[in-house]
C-alpha atoms as a PDB file:
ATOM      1  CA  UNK A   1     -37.671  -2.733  27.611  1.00  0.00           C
ATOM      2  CA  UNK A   2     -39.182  -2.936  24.141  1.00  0.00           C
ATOM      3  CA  UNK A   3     -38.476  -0.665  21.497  1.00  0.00           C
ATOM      4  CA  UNK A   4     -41.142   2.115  20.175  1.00  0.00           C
ATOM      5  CA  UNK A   5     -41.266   1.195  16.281  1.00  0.00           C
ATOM      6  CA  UNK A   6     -42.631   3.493  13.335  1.00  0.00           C
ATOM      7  CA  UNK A   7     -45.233   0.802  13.156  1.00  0.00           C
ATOM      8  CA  UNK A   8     -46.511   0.957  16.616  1.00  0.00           C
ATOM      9  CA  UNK A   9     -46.405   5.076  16.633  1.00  0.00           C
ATOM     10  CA  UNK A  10     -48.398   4.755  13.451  1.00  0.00           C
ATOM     11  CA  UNK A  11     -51.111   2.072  14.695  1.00  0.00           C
ATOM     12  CA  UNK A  12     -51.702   4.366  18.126  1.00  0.00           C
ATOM     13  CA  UNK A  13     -52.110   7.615  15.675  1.00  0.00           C
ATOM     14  CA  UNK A  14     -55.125   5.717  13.475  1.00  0.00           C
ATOM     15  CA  UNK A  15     -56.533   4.627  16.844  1.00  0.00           C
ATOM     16  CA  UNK A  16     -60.266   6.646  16.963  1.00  0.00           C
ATOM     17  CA  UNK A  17     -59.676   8.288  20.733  1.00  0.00           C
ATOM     18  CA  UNK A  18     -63.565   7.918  21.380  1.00  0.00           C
ATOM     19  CA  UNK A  19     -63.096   4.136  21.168  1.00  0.00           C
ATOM     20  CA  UNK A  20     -60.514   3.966  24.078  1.00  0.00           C
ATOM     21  CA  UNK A  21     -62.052   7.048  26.220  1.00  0.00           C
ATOM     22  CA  UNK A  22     -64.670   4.103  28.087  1.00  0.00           C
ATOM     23  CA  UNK A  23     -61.929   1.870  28.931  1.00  0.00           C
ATOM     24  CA  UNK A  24     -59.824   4.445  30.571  1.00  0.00           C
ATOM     25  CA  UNK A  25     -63.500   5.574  32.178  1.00  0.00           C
ATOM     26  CA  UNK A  26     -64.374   2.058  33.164  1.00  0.00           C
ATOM     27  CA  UNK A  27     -60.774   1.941  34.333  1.00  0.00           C
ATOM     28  CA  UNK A  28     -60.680   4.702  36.947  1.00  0.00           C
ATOM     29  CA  UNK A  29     -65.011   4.477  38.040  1.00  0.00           C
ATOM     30  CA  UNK A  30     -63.740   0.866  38.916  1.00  0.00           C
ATOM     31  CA  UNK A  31     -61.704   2.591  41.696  1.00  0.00           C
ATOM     32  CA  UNK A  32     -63.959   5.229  43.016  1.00  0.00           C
ATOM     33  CA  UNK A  33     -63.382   7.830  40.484  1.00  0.00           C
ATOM     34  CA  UNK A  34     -65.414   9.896  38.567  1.00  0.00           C
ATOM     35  CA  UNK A  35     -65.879  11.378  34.745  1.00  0.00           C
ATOM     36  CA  UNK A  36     -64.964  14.841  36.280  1.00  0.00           C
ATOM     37  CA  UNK A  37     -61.686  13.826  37.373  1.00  0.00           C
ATOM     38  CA  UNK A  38     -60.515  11.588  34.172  1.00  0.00           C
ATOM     39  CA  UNK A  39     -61.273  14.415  31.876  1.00  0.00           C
ATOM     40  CA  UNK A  40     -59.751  17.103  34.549  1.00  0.00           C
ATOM     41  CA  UNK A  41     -56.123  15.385  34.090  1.00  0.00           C
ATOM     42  CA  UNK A  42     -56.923  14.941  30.160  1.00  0.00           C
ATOM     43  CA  UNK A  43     -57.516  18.591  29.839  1.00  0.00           C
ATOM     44  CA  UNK A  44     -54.783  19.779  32.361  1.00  0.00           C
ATOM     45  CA  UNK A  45     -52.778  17.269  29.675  1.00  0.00           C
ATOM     46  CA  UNK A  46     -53.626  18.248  26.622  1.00  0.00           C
ATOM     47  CA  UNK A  47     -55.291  22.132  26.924  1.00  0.00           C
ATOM     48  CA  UNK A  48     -58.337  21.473  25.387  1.00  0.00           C
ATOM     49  CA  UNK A  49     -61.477  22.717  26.231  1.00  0.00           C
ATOM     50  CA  UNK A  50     -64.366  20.309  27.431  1.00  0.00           C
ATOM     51  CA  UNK A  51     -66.086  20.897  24.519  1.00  0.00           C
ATOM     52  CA  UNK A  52     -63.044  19.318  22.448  1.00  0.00           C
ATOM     53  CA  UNK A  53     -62.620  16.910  24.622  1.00  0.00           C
ATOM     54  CA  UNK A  54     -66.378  15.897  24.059  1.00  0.00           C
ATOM     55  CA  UNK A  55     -65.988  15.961  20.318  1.00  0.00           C
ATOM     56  CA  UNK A  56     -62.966  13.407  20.707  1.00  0.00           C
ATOM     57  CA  UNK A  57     -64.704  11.292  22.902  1.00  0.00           C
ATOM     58  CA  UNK A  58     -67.982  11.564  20.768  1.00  0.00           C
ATOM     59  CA  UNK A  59     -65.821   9.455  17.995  1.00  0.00           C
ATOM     60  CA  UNK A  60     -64.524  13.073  16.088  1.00  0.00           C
ATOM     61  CA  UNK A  61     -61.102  11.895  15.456  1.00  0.00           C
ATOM     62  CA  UNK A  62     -57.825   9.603  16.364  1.00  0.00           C
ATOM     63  CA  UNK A  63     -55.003   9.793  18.688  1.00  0.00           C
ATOM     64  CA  UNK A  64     -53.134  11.441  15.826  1.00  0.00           C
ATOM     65  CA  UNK A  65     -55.910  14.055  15.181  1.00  0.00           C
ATOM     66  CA  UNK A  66     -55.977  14.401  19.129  1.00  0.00           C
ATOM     67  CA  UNK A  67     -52.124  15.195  20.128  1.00  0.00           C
ATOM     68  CA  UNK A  68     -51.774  16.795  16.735  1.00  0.00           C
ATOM     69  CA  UNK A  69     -54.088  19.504  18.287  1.00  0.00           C
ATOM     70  CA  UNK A  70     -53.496  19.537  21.803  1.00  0.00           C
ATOM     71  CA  UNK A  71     -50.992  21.896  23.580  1.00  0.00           C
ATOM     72  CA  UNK A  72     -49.501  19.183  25.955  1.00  0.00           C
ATOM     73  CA  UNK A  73     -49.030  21.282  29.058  1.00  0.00           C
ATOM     74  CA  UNK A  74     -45.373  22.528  30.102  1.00  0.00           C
ATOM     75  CA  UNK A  75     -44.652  20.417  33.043  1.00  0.00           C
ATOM     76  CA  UNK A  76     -45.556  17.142  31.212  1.00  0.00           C
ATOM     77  CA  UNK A  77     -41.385  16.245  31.347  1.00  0.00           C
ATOM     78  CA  UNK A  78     -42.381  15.860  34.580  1.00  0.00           C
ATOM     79  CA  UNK A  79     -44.316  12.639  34.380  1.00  0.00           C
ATOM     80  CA  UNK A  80     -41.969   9.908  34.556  1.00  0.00           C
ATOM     81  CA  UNK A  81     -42.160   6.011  35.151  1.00  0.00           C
ATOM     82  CA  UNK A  82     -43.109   2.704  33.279  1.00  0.00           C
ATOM     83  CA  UNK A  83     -46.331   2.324  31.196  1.00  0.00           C
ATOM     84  CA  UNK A  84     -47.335  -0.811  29.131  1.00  0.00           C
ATOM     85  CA  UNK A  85     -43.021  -1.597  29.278  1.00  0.00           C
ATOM     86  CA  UNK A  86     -42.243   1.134  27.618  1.00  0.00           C
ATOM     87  CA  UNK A  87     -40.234   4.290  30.475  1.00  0.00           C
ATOM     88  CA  UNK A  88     -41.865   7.158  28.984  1.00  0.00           C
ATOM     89  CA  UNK A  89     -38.869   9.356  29.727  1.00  0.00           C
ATOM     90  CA  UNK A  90     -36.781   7.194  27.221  1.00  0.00           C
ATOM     91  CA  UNK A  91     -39.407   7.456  24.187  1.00  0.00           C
ATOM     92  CA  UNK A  92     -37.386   9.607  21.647  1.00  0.00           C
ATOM     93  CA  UNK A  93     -38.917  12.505  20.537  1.00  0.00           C
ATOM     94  CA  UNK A  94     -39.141  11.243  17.292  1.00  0.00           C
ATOM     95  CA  UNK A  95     -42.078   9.085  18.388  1.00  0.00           C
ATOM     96  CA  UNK A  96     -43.741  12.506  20.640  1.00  0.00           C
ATOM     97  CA  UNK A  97     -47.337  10.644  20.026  1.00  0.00           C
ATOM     98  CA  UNK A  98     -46.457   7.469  21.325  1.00  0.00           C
ATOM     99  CA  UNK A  99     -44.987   9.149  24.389  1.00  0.00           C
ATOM    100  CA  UNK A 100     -47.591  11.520  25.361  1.00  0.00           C
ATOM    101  CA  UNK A 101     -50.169   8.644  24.826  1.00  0.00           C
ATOM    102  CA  UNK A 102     -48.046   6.821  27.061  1.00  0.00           C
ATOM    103  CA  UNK A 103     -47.640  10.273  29.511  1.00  0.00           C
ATOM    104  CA  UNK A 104     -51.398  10.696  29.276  1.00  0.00           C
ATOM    105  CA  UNK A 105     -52.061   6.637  30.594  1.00  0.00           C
ATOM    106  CA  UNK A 106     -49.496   7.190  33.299  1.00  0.00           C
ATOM    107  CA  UNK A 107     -51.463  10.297  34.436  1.00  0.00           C
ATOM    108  CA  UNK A 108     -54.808   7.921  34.356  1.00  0.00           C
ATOM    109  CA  UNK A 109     -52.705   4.961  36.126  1.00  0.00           C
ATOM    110  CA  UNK A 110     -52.138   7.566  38.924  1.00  0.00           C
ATOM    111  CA  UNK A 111     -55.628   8.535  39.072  1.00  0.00           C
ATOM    112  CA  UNK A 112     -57.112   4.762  39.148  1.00  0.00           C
ATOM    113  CA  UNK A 113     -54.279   3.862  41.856  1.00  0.00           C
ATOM    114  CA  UNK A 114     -55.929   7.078  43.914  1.00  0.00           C
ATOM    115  CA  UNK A 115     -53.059   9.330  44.020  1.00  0.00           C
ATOM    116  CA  UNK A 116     -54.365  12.858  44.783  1.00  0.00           C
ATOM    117  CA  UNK A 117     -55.360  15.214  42.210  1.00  0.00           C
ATOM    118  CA  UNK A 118     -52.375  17.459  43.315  1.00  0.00           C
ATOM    119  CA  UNK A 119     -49.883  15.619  42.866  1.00  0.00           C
ATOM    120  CA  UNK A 120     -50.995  14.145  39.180  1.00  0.00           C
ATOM    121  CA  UNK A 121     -51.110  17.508  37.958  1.00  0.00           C
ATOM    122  CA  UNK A 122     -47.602  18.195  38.234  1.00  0.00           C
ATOM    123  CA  UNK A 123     -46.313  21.832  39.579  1.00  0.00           C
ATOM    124  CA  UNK A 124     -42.983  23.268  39.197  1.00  0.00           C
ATOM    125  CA  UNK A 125     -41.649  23.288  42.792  1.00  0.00           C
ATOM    126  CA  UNK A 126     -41.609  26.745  44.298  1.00  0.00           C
END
């Protein structure tokens, strides 16, 4: 598995977030989902409002600016697996951008591959 560098944390944080937001849109519409549902798991993610979420998309600020704010939700240990190489569960928490930019694509992975809504936002098992 490759390594997360300093370099690669630092190149996703100058990223602007509202020049990725279409592909993860064309992404998931190519498999029968919808705008609604992409920025459902973002918010359920991240906490923001849809408002905020607009602003991002609208070009207001990088993937540093946009986990820098967010309140990643509680039960985001729960998302687990490979994305891009990298097993998010092993990113250090040194490099907490690069993994919950790699949480947040695993979440949109599930929702292009048509998993149900339920089970993408994870619950705590009762």
């Amino acid at each position: 598995m490759p390594e997360v560098t300093v370099e690669k944390n630092e190149k996703i944080a100058k990223m602007n977030f509202g020049s990725i937001y279409p592909h993860y849109l064309n992404r998931i519409k190519k498999h029968g989902r919808t705008k609604e549902e992409l920025d459902r798991v973002i918010l359920w993610f991240t906490s923001y409002d849809q408002n905020k979420l607009e602003s991002f998309i609208a070009g207001n600020g990088t993937f540093g600016d946009f986990f820098e704010g967010a309140k990643i939700h509680q039960n985001a240990y729960m998302i687990k697996g490979v994305v891009c190489g990298y097993r998010i569960e092993e990113i250090s928490e040194e490099f907490a951008l690069y993994r919950d930019c790699r949480r947040m694509e695993k979440l949109i992975d599930e929702l292009a591959k048509g998993r149900k809504m339920e089970k993408i936002l994870r619950q705590e098992k009762k």
